[in-house]
Protein backbone atom coordinates (compact mmCIF):
# COMPACT_ATOMS: atom_id res chain seq x y z
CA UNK A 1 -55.07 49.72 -28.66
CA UNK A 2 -56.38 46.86 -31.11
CA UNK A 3 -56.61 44.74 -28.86
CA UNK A 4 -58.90 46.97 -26.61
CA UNK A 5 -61.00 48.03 -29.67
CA UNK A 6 -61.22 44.28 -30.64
CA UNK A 7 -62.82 43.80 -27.61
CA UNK A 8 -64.82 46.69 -27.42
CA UNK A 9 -66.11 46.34 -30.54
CA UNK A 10 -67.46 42.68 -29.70
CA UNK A 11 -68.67 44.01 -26.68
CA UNK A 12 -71.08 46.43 -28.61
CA UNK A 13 -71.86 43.81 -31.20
CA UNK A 14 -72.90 41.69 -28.64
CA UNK A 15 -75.08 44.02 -27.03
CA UNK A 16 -76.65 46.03 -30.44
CA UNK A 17 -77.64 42.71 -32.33
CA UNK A 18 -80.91 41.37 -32.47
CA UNK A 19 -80.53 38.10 -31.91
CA UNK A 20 -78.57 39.01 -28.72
CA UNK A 21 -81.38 37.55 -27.13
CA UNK A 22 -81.06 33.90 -27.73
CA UNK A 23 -77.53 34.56 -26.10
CA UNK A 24 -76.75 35.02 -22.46
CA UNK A 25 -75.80 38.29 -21.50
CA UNK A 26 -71.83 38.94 -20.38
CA UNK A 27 -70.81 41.76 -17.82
CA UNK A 28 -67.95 43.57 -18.73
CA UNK A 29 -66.94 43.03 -15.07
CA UNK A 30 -66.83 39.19 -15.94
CA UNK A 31 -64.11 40.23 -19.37
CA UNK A 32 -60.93 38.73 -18.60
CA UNK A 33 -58.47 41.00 -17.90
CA UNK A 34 -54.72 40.96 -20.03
CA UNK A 35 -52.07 39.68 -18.03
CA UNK A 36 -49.61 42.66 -17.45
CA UNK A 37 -47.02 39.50 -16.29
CA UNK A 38 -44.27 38.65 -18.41
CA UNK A 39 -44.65 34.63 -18.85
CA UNK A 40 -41.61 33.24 -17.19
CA UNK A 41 -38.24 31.96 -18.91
CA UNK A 42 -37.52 28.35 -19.24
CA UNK A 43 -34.97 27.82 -16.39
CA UNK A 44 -32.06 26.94 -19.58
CA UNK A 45 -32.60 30.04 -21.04
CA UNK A 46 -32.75 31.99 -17.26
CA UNK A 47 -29.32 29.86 -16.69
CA UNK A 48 -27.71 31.77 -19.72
CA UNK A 49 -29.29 34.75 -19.15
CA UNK A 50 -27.67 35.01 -16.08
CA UNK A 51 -24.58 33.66 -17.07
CA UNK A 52 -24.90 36.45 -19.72
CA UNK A 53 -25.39 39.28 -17.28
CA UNK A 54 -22.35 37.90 -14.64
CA UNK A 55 -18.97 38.82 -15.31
CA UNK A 56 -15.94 35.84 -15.95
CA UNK A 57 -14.29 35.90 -12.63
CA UNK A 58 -11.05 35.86 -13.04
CA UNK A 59 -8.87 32.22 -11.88
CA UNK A 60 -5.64 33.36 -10.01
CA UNK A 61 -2.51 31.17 -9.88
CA UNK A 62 -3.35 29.37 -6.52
CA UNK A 63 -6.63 28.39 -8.00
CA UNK A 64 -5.99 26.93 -10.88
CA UNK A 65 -3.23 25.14 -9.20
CA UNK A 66 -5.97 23.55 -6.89
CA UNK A 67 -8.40 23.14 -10.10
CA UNK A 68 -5.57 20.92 -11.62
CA UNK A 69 -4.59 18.92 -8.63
CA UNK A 70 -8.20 18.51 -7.65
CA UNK A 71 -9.47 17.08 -11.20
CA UNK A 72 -8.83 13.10 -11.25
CA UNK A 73 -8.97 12.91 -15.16
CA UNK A 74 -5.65 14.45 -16.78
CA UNK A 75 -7.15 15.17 -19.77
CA UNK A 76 -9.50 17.61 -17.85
CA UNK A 77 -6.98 18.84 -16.12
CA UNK A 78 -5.28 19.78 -19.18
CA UNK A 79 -8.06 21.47 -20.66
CA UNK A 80 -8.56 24.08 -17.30
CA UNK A 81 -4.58 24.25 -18.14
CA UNK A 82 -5.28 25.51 -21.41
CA UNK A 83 -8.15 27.89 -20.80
CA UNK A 84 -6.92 29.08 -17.57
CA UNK A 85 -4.04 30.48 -19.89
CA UNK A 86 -6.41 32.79 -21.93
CA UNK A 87 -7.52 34.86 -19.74
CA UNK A 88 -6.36 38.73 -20.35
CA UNK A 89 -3.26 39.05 -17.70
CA UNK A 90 -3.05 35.33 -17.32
CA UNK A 91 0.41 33.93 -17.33
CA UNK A 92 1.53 30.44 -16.35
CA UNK A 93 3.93 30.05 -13.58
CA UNK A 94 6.40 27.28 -12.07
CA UNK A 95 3.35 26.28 -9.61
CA UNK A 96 0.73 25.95 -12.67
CA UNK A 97 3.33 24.13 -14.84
CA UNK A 98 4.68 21.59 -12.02
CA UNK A 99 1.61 20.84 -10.78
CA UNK A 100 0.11 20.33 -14.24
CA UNK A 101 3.22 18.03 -15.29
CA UNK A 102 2.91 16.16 -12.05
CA UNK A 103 -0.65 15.31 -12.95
CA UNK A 104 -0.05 13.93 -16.43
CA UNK A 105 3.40 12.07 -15.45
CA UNK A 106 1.53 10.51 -12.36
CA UNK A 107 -0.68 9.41 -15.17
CA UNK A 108 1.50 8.30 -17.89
CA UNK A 109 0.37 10.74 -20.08
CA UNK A 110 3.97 11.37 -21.34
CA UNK A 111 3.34 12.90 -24.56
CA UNK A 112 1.56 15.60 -23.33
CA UNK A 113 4.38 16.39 -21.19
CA UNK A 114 6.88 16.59 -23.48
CA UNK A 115 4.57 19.02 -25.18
CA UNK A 116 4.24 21.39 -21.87
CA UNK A 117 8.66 20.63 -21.64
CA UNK A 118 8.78 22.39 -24.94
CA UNK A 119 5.82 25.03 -24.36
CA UNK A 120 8.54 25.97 -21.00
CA UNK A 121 11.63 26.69 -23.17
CA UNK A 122 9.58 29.65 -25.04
CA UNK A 123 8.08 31.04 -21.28
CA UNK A 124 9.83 34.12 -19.64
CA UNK A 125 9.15 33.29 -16.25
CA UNK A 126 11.37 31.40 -13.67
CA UNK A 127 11.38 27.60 -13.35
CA UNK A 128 12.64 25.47 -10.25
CA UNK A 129 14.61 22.44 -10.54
CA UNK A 130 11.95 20.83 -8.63
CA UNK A 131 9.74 20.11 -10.94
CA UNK A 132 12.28 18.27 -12.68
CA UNK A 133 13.17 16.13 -9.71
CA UNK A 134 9.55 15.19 -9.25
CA UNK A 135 9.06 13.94 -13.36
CA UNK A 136 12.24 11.92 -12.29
CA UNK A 137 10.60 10.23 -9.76
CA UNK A 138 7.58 9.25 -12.12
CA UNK A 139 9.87 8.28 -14.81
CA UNK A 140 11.89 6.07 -12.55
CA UNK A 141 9.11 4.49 -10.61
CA UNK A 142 8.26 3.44 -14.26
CA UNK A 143 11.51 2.21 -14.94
CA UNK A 144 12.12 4.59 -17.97
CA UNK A 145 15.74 5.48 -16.81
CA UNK A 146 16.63 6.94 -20.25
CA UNK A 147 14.12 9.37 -19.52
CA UNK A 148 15.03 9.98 -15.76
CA UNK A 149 18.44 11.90 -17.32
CA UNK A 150 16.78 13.17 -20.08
CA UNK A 151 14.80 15.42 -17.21
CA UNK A 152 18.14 16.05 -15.65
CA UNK A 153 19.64 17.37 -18.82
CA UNK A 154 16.28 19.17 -19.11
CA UNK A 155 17.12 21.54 -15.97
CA UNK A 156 20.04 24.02 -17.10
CA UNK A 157 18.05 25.01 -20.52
CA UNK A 158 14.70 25.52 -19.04
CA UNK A 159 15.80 26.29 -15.57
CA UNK A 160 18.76 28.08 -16.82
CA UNK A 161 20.88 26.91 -14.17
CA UNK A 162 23.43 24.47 -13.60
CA UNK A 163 21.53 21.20 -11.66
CA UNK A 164 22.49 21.52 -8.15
CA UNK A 165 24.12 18.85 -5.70
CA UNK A 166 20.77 17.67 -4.46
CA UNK A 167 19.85 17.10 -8.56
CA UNK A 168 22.81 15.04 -9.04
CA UNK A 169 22.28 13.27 -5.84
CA UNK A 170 18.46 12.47 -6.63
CA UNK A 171 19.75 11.29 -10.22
CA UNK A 172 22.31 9.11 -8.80
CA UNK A 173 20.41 7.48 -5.87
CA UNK A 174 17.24 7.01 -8.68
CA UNK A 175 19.80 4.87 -11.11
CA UNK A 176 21.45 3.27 -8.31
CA UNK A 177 18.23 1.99 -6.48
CA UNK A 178 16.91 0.62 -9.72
CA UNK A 179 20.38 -1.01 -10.65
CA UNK A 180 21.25 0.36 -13.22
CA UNK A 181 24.91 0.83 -12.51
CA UNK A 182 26.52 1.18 -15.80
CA UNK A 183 24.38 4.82 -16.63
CA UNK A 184 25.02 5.59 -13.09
CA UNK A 185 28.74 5.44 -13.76
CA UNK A 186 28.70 7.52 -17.07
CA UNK A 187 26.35 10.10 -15.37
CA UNK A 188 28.98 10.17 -12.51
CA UNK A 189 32.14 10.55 -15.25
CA UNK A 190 29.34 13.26 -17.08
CA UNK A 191 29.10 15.23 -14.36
CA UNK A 192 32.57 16.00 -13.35
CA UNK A 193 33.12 16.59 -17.05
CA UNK A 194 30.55 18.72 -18.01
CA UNK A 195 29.74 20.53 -14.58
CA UNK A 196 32.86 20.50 -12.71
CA UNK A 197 31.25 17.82 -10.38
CA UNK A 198 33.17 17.95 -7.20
CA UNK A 199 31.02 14.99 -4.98
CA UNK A 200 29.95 15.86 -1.51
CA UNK A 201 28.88 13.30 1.30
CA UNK A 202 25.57 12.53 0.28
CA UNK A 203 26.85 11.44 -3.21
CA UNK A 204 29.82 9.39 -1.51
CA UNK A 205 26.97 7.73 0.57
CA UNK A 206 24.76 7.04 -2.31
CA UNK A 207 27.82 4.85 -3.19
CA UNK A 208 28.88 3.07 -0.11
CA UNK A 209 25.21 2.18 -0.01
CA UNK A 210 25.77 1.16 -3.21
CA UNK A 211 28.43 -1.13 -2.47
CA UNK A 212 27.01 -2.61 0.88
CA UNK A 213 23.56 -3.57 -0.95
CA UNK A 214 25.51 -5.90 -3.07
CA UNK A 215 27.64 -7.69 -0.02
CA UNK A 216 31.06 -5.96 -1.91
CA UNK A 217 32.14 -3.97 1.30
CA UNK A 218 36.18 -3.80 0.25
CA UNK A 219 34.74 -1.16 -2.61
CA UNK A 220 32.79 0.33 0.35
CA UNK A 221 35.74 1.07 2.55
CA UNK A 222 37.31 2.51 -0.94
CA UNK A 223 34.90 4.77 -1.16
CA UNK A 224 35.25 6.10 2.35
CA UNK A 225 39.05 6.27 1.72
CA UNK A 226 38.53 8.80 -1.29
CA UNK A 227 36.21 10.57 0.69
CA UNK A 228 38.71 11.13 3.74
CA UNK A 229 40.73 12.65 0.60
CA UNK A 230 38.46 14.91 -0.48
CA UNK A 231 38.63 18.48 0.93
CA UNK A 232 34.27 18.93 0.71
CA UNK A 233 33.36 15.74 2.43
CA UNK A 234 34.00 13.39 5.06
CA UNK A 235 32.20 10.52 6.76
CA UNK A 236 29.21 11.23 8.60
CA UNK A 237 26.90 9.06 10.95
CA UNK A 238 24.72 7.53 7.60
CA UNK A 239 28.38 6.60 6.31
CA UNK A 240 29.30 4.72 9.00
CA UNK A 241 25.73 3.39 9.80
CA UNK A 242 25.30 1.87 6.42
CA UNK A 243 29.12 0.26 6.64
CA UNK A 244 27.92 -1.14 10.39
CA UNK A 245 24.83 -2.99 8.29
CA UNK A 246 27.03 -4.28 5.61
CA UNK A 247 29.25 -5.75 8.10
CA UNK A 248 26.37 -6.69 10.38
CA UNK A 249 24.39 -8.37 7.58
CA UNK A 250 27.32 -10.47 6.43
CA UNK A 251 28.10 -11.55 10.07
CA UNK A 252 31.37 -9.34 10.71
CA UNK A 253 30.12 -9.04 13.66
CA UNK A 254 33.37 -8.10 15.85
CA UNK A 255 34.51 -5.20 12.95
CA UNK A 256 30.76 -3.46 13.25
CA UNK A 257 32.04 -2.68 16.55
CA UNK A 258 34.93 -1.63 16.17
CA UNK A 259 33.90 0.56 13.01
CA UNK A 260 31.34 1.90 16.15
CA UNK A 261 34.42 2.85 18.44
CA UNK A 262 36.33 4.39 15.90
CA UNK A 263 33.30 6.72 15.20
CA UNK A 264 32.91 7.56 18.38
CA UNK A 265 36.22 7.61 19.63
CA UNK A 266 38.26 8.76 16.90
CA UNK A 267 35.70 11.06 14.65
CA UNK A 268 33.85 12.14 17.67
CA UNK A 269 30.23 11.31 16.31
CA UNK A 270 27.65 10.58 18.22
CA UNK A 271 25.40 7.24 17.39
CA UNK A 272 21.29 7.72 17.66
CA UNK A 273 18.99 4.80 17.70
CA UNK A 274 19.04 4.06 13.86
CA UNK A 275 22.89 3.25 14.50
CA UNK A 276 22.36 1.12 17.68
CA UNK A 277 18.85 -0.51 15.89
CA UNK A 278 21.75 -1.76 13.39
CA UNK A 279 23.86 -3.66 15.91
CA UNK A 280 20.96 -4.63 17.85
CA UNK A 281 19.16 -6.41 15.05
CA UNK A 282 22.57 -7.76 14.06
CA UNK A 283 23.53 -9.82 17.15
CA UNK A 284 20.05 -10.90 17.53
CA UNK A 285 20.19 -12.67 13.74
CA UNK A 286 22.99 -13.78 14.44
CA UNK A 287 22.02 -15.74 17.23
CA UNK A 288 23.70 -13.13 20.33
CA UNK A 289 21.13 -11.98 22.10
CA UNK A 290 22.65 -11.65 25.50
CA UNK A 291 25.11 -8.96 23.55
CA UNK A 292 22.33 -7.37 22.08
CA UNK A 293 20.90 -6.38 25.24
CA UNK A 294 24.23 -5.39 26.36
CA UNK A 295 23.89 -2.88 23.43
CA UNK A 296 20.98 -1.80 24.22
CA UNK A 297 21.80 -1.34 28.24
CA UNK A 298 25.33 0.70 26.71
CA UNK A 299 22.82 2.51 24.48
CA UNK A 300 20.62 4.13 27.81
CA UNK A 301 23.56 4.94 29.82
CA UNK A 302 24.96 7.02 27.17
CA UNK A 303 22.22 8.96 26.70
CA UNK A 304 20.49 7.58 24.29
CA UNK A 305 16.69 6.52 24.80
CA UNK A 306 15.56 3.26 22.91
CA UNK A 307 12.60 3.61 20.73
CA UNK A 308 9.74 1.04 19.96
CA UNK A 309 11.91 -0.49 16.82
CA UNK A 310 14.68 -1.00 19.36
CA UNK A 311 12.84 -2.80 22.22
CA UNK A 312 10.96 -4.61 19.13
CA UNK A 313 14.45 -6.15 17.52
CA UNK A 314 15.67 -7.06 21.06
CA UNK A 315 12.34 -8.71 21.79
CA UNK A 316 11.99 -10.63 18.49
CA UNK A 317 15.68 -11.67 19.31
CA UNK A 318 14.51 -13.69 22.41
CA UNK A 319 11.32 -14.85 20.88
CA UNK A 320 13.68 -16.16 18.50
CA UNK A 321 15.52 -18.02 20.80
CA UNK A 322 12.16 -19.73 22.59
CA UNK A 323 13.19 -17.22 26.11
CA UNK A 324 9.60 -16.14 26.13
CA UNK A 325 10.36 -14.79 29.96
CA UNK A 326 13.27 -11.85 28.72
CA UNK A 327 10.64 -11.45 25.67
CA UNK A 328 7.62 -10.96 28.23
CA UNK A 329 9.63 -8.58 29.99
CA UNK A 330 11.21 -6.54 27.38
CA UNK A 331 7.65 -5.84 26.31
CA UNK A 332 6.71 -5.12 29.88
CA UNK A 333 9.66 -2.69 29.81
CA UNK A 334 8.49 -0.94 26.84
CA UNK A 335 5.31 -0.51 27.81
CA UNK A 336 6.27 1.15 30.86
CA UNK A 337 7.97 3.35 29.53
CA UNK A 338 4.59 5.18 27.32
CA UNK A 339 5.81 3.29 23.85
CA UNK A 340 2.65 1.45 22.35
CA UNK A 341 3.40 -1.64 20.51
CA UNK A 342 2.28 -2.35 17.51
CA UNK A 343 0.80 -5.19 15.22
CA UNK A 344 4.17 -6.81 14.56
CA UNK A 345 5.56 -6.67 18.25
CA UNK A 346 1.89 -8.17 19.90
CA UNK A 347 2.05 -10.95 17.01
CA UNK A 348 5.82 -11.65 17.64
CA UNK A 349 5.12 -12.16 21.29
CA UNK A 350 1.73 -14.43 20.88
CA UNK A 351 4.19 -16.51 18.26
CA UNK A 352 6.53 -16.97 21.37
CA UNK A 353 4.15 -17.95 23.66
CA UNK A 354 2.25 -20.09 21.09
CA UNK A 355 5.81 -22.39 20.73
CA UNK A 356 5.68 -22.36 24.43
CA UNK A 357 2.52 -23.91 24.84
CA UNK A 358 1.38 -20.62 26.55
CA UNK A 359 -2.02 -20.21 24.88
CA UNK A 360 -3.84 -18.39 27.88
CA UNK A 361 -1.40 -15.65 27.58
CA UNK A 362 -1.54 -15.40 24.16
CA UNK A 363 -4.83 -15.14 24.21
CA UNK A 364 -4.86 -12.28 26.65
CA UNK A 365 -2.72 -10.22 24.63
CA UNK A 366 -5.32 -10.54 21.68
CA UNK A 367 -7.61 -9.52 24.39
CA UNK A 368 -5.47 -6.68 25.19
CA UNK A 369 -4.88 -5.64 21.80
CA UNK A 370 -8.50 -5.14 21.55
CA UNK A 371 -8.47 -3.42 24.45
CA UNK A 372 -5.91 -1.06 23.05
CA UNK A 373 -7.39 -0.68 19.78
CA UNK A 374 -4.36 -2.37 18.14
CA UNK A 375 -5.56 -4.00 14.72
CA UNK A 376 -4.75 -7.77 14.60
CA UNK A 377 -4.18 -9.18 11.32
CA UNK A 378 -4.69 -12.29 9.44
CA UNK A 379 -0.90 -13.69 10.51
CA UNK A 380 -1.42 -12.67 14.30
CA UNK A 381 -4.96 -14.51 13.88
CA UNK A 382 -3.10 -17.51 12.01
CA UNK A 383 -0.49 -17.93 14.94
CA UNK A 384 -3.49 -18.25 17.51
CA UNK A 385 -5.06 -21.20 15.42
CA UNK A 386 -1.98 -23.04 14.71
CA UNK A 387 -1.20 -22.59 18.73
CA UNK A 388 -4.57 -23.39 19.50
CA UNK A 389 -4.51 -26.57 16.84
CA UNK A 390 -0.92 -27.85 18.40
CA UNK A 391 -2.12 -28.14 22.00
CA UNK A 392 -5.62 -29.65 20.89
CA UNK A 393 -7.87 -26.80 21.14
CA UNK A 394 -9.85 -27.61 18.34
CA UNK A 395 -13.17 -26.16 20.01
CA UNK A 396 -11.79 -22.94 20.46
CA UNK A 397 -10.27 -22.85 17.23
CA UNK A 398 -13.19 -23.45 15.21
CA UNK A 399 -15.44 -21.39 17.21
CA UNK A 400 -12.63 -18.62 16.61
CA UNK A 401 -13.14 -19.10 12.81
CA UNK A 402 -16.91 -19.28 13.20
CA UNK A 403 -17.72 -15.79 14.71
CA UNK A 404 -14.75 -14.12 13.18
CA UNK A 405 -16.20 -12.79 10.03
CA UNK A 406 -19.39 -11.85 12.03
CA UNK A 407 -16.98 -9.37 13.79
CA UNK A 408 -15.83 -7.91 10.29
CA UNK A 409 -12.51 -9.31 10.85
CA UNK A 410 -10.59 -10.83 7.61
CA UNK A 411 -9.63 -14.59 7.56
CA UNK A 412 -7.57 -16.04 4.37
CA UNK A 413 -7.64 -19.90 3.00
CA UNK A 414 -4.44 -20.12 5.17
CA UNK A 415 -6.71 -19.71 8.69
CA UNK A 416 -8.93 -22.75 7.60
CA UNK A 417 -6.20 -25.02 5.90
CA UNK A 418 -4.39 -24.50 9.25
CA UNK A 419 -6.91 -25.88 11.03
CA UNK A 420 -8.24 -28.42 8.77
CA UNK A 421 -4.56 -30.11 8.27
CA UNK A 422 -4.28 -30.19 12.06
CA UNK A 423 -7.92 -31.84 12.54
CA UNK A 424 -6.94 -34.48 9.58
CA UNK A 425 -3.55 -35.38 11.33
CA UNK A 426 -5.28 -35.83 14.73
CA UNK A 427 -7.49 -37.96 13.25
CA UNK A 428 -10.55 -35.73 14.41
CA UNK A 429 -12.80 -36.35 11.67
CA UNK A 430 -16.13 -35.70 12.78
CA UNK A 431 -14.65 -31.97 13.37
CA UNK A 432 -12.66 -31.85 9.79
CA UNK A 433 -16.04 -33.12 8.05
CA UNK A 434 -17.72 -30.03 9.30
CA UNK A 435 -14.70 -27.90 9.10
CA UNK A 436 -14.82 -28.19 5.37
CA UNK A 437 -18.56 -27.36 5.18
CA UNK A 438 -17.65 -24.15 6.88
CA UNK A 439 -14.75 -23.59 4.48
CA UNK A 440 -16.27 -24.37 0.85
CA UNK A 441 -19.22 -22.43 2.00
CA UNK A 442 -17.05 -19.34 2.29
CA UNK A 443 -16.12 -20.20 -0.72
CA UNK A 444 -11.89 -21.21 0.20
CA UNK A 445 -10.91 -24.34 -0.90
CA UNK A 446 -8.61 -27.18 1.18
CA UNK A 447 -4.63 -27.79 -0.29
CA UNK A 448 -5.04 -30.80 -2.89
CA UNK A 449 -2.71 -32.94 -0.81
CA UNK A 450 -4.89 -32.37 2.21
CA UNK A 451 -8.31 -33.36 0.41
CA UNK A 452 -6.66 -36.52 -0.33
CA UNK A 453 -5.38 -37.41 3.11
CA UNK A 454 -8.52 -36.60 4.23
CA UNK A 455 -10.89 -38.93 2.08
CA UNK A 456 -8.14 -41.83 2.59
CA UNK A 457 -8.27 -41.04 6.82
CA UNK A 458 -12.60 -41.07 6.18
CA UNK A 459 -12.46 -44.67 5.15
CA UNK A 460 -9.99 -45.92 7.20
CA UNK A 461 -12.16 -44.56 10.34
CA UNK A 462 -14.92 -46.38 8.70
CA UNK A 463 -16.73 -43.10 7.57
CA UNK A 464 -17.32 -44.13 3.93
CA UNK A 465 -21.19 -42.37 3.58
CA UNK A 466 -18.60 -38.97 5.02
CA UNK A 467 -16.39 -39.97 2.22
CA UNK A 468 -17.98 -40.04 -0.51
CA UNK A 469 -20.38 -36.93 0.58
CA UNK A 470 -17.19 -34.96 1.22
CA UNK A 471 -15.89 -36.18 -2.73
CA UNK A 472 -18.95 -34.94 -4.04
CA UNK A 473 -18.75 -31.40 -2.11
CA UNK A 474 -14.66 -31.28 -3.29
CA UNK A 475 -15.76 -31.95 -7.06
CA UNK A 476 -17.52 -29.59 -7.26
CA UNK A 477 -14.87 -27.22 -6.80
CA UNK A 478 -12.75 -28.67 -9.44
CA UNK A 479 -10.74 -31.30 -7.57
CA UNK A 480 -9.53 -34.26 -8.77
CA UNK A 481 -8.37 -36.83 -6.39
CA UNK A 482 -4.80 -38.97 -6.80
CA UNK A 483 -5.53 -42.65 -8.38
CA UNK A 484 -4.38 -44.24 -5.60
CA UNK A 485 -7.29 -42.46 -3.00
CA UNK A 486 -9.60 -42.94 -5.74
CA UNK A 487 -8.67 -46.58 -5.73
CA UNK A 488 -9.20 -46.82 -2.29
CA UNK A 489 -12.72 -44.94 -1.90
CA UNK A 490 -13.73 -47.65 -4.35
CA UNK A 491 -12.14 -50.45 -2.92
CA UNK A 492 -14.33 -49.70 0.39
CA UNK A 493 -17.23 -48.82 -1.46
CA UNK A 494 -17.58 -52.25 -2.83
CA UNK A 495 -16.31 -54.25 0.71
CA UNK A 496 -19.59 -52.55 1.92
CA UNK A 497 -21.79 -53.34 -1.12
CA UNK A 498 -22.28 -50.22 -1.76
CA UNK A 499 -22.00 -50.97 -5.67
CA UNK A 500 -24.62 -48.29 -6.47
CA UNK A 501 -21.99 -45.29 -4.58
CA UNK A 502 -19.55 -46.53 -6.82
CA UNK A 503 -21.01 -46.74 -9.56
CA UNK A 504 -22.26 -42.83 -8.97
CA UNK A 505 -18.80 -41.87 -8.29
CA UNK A 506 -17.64 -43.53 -11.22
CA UNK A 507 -19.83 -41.66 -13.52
CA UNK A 508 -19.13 -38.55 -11.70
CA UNK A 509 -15.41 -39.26 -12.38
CA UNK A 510 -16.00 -39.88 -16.06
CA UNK A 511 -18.50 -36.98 -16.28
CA UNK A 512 -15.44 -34.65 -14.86
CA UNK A 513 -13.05 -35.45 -17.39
């Protein structure tokens, strides 16, 4: 109402005064009129308000579990740990607390778990040993074996359980893998002590593995004896499998097989292709391939069809043994039968055919690879060059390494120093001078013996101007050559009066050191 009087009041001023003339005349219909229109919030303060107004939905279990395991920083994913907790009705679980332990353990943050290990022993709610058999894993891929059985010893309090088999098996296996044999024995003498431990096949096999790692395969068949005593266990295919690669692997060739009739004959187990993949691979190091594919012709007629690691072991056997033919048609074989090889098997074959002289074929299975959309790598590509390089195919070598990288494929220092040592020892030094353009400006650098050679093979081809232009390029990168090349580069330098070259390299030798 002031405001309107305020107004009204100038309004009659305005009009009753008497030196309203000299002023020009305003119609109320020209008065601004007040703007009913709240102004608007700054968006902040319309954020809160709003945030204000909506209620705190509430974060079940599942979610925060996904919150945590979503959140790359731990010390985030502690926090939404902690506040998920205060809601009203909001109690941690064994999913919230293993996946929140999982997260800090995977990220060495191993105070804060022994802080959530003691927040567990005061929770009501029921734990699963798994959660302790995961923060073993962490603790042993970190090679803190002290703590892998303090989280074993951690289970019957929290859990309040006695640690199952499969606890005392993961415990075992951990220590074993990483060697440490000596608290692998007192857990084992622990165990029977303090829970009655009573050891079941996988916990026998965790020891004849054990046994055949180190090449000791008399404590081995020990430990199969005492578990053909024992009333709960008894040799199973993995017992005899792993005894078949001891043997195999220390050339008892002749007992692997009979250890493989007894099991069949005698305990009545069946072999799969792991088992036969053993004997296989074991003939064929040992030189017997011809028996290996006996193996493998035994292994179909029983039954049993060969996978792509078994026609890949028989097939490396013969590429072993230079018989690219049986190799070419074990591949053939495989193929035929809808198994794809892979990486390995392709670049095993091309290796074969390489020592063979067969480059054309090789290069058709890199064709065919393609083709297939099998990846080659940087040692399939390597075994091309060298072939290529041994049979003189230097063009199609170096145009290989030229559009290579244009086709976003990865080369190494090895592809161009496999090349540029062949080029040197063929005496092909026009090529090798422009070979090692194309290397230093991709930035890999030539093996120091081969820099050498290659200055001394330069001069002696008469190619002094290349020489010394190729010295200048290779000191750059921080090489130094052997006195005696560096004698020699002089030595021609100054038979051609070329005193002033020298003299430059001289003071670029000095300048170096």
């Amino acid at each position: 109402m002031n405001l309107v009087r305020v107004s009204f009041d100038k309004q009659r001023y305005f009009s009753s005064s008497t030196s309203s003339s000299s002023l020009p005349w305003i119609s109320p219909l020209q008065l601004p009129k007040p703007n009913s229109q709240k102004p608007d919030l700054p968006p902040e303060t319309l954020h809160t308000f709003m945030e204000s107004q909506r209620k705190p939905k509430f974060i079940s279990h599942e979610t925060a579990v996904n919150l945590i395991k979503h959140e790359r920083d731990p010390q985030r994913a502690l926090e939404i740990f902690n506040r998920v907790a205060k809601q009203k009705g909001f109690n941690h679980n064994s999913a919230t607390y293993g996946t929140i332990l999982h997260k800090l353990a995977q990220s060495k943050k191993f105070q804060a778990v022994d802080s959530i290990l003691r927040q567990m022993t005061y929770e009501t709610c029921k734990f699963h040993e798994g959660i302790f058999l995961n923060l073993m894993k962490h603790f042993s891929k970190f090679s803190l074996h002290d703590r892998v059985l303090e989280m074993f010893h951690a289970i019957q309090p929290i859990v309040r359980e006695k640690p199952s088999l499969k606890a005392i098996s993961t415990c075992l296996n951990m220590l074993i893998e990483s060697n440490q044999v000596d608290l692998a024995r007192d857990f084992l003498l622990n165990s029977k002590k303090t829970l009655r431990l009573r050891p079941n096949t996988c916990i026998f096999n965790i020891l004849v593995k054990h046994h055949c790692k180190n090449g000791d395969l008399e404590s081995a068949f020990e430990v199969v004896k005492e578990m053909k005593k024992s009333r709960v266990s008894y040799p199973n295919l993995i017992t005899y499998s792993t005894l078949m690669g001891g043997l195999c692997e220390s050339g008892r060739l002749k007992e692997a097989i009979e250890l493989f009739e007894e099991m069949v004959a005698k305990d009545q187990i069946l072999p799969d292709v792991l088992t036969y993949n053993i004997l296989i691979n074991g003939f064929c190091r040992d030189g017997k391939v011809d028996r290996a594919r006996k193996i493998m012709e035994f292994m179909k007629n029983n039954g049993c069809t060969p996978n792509l690691f078994n026609y890949s072991a028989l097939m490396n056997g013969f590429c072993k043994e230079g018989r690219w033919k049986e190799a070419k048609e074990v591949f053939s074989e495989m193929k035929s039968l809808g198994l794809k090889p892979d990486t390995i098997g392709y670049t095993t074959l091309i290796n074969c055919l390489c020592r063979a002289a067969r480059i054309d074929e090789a290069m058709e299975l890199l064709k065919e690879m393609k083709e297939k959309e099998c990846q080659a790598d940087v040692v399939t590509l390597n075994v091309l060059l060298g072939g290529l390089c041994r049979v003189g195919r230097f063009d199609n070598a170096l145009q290989m390494l030229e559009k290579l990288p244009y086709e976003g494929v990865y080369l190494n220092k090895a592809s161009y120093r496999i090349v540029l040592n062949s080029l040197c020892q063929k005496d092909e030094m026009e090529k090798a001078t422009k070979m090692l353009s194309l290397m230093l400006d991709r930035g890999f650098f030539p093996h120091h013996a081969t820099s050498n050679e290659m200055l001394i093979r330069l001069c002696k081809a008469g190619m002094v101007n290349d020489a010394v232009t190729t010295l200048f390029g290779l000191i750059e990168t921080g090489f130094k050559p052997e006195p005696n090349c560096w004698e020699f580069l002089i030595e021609l330098s100054c038979r051609e009066r070329k005193l002033l070259s020298a003299f430059e390299q001289l003071d670029e030798l000095v300048t170096k050191e």
